[in-house]
C-alpha atoms as a PDB file:
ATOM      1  CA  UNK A   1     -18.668  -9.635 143.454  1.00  0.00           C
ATOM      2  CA  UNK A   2     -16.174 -11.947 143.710  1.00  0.00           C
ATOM      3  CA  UNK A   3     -12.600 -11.494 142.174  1.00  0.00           C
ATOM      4  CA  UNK A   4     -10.821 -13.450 139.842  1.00  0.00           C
ATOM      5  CA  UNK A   5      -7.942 -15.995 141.445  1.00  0.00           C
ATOM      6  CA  UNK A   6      -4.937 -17.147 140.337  1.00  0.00           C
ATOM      7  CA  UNK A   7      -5.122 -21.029 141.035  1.00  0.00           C
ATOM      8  CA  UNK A   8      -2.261 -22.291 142.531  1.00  0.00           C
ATOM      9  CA  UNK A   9      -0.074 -25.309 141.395  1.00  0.00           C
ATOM     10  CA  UNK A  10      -2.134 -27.846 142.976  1.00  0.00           C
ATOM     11  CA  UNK A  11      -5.337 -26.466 141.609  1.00  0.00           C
ATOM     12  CA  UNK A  12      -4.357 -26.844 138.097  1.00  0.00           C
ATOM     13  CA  UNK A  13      -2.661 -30.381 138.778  1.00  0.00           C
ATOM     14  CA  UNK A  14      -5.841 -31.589 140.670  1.00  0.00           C
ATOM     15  CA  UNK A  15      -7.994 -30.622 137.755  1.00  0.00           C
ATOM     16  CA  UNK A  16      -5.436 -31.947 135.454  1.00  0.00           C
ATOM     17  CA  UNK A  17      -5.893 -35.432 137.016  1.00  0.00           C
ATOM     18  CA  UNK A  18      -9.512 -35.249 137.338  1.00  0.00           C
ATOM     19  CA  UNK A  19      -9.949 -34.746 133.184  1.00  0.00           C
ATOM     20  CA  UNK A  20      -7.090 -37.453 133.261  1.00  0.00           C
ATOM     21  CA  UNK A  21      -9.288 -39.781 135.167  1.00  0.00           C
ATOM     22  CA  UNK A  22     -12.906 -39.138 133.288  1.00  0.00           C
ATOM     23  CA  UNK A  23     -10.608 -39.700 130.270  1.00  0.00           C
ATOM     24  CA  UNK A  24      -9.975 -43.154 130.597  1.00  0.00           C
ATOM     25  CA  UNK A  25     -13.327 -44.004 132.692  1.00  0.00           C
ATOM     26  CA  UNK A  26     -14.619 -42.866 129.223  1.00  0.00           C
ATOM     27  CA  UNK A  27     -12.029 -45.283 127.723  1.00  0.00           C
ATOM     28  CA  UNK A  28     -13.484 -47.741 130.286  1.00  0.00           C
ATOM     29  CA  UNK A  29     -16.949 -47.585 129.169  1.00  0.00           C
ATOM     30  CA  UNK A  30     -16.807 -47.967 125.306  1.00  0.00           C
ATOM     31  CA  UNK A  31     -18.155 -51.092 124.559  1.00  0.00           C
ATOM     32  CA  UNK A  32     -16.181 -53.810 123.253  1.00  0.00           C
ATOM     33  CA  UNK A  33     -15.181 -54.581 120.212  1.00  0.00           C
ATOM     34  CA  UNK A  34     -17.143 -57.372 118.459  1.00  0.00           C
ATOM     35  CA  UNK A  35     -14.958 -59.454 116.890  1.00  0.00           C
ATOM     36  CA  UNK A  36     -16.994 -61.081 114.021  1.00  0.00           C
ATOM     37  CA  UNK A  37     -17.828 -57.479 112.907  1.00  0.00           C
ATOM     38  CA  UNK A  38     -14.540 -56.254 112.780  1.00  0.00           C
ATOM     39  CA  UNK A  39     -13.305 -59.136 110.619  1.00  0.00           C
ATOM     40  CA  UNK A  40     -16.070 -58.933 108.010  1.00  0.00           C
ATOM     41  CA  UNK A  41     -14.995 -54.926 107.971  1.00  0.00           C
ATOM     42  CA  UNK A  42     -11.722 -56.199 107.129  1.00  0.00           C
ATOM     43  CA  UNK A  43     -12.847 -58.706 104.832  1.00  0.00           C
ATOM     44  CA  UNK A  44     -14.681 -55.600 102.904  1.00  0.00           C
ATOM     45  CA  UNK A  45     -11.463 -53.541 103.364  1.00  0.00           C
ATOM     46  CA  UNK A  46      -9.420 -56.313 101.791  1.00  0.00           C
ATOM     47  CA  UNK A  47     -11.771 -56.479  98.782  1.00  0.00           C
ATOM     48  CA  UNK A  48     -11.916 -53.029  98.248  1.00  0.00           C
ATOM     49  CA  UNK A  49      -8.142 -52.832  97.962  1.00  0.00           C
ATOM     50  CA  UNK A  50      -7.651 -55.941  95.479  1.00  0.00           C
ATOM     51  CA  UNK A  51     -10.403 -54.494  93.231  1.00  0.00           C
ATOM     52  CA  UNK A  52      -8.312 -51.402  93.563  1.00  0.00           C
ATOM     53  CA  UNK A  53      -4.617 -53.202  92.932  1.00  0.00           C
ATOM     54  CA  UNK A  54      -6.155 -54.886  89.916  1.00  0.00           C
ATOM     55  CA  UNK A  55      -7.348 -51.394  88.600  1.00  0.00           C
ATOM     56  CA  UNK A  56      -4.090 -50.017  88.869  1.00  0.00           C
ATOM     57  CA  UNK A  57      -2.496 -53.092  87.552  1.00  0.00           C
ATOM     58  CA  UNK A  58      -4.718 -52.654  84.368  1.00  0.00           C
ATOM     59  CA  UNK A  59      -4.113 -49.167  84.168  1.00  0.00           C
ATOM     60  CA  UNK A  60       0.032 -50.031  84.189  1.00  0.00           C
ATOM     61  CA  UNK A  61      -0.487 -52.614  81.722  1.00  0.00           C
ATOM     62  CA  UNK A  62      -2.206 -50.227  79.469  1.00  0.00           C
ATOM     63  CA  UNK A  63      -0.037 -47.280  79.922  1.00  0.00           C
ATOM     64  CA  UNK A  64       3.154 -49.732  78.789  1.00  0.00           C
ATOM     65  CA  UNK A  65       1.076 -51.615  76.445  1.00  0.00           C
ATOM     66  CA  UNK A  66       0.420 -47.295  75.118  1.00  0.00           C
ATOM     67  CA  UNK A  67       4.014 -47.039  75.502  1.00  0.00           C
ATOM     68  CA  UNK A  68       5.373 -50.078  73.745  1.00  0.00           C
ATOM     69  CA  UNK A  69       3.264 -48.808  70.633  1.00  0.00           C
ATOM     70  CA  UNK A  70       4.766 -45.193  71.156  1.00  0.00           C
ATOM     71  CA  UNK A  71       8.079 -46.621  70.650  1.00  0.00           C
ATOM     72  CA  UNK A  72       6.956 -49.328  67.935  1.00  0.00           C
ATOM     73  CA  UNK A  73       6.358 -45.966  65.625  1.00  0.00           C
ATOM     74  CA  UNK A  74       9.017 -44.143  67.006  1.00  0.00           C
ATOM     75  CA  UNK A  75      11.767 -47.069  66.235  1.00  0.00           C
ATOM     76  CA  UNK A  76       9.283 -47.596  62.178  1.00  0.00           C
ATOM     77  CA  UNK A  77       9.826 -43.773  61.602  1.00  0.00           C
ATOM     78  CA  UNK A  78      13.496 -44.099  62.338  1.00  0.00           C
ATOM     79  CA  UNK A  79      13.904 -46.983  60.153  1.00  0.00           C
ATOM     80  CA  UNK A  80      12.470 -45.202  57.537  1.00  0.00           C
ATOM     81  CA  UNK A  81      14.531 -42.036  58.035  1.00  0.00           C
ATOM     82  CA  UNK A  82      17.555 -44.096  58.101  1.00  0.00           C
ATOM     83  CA  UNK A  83      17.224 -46.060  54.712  1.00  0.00           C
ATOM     84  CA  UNK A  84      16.005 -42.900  52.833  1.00  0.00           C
ATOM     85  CA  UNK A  85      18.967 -41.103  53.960  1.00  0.00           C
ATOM     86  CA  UNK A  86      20.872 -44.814  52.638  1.00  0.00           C
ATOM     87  CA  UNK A  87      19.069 -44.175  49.352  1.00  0.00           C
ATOM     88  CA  UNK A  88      19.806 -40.663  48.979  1.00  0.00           C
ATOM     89  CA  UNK A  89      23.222 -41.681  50.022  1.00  0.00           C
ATOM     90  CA  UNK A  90      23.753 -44.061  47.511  1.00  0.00           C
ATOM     91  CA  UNK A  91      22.275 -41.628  44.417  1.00  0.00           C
ATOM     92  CA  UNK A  92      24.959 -39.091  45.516  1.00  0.00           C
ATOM     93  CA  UNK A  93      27.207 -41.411  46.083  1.00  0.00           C
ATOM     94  CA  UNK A  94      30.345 -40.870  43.107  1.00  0.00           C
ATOM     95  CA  UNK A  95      30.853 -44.254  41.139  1.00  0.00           C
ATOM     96  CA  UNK A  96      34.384 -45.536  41.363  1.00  0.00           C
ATOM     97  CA  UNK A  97      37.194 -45.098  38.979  1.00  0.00           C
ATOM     98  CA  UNK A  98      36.092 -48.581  37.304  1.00  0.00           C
ATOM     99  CA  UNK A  99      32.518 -48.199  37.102  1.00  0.00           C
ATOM    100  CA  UNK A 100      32.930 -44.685  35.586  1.00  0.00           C
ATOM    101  CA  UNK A 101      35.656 -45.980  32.690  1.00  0.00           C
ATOM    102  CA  UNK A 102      33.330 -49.165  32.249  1.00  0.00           C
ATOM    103  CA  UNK A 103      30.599 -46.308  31.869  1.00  0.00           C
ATOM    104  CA  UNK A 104      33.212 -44.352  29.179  1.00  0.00           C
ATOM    105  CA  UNK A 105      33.810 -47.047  27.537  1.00  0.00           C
ATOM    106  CA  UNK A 106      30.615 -47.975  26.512  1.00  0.00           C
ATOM    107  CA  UNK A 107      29.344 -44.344  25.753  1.00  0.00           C
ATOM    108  CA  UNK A 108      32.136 -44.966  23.002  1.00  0.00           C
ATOM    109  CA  UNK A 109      31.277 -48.134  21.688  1.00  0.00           C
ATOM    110  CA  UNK A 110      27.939 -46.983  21.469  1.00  0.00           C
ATOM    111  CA  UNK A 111      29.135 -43.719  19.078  1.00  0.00           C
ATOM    112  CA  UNK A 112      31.244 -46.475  16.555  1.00  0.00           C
ATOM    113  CA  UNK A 113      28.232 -48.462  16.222  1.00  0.00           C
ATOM    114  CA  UNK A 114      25.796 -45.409  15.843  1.00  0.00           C
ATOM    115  CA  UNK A 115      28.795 -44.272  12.547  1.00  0.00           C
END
């Protein structure tokens, strides 16, 4: 029975150039690359990513289109908020020193004509 042996430096390197060499023979022997069917592969490629870029374009144009309506309530609900708190504003709102003599006043004319 034979033992097991350590292979030496030029063992391994000699074997390292031999799978070396088959590599590229391998490389060698692939056979070439036809041109016409590489360009209609890229003329599929190229379709496939415009149908994909105009997806995603219509999904962008949706999700703002989504958004612009978001904010379109957002910016009604606001206005709405802001002129009832305006209104409720105004009805708490004390009348001036004028209005509330002008007010007085007529309270009292309004008791001489009642007598």
């Amino acid at each position: 029975m034979a033992s097991f042996k350590t292979p030496t430096f030029q063992d391994r390197a000699a074997l390292a150039g031999k799978a070396k060499q088959k590599a590229l023979d391998q490389l060698k022997a692939r056979p070439p690359v036809d041109e016409a069917l590489m360009a209609e592969q890229r003329r599929a490629w190229e379709a496939r990513e415009q149908v994909l870029a105009d997806e995603r374009a219509a999904r962008a144009e949706a999700r703002a289109a989504l958004k612009a309506e978001k904010a379109a309530i957002v910016a009604a609900a606001i206005a709405a908020a802001a002129a009832a708190a305006e209104l409720k504003a105004a009805r708490l709102k004390p009348a001036s020193a004028a209005e509330m003599k002008a007010a007085r006043d007529a309270r009292f004319a309004a008791r001489k004509a009642r007598k």
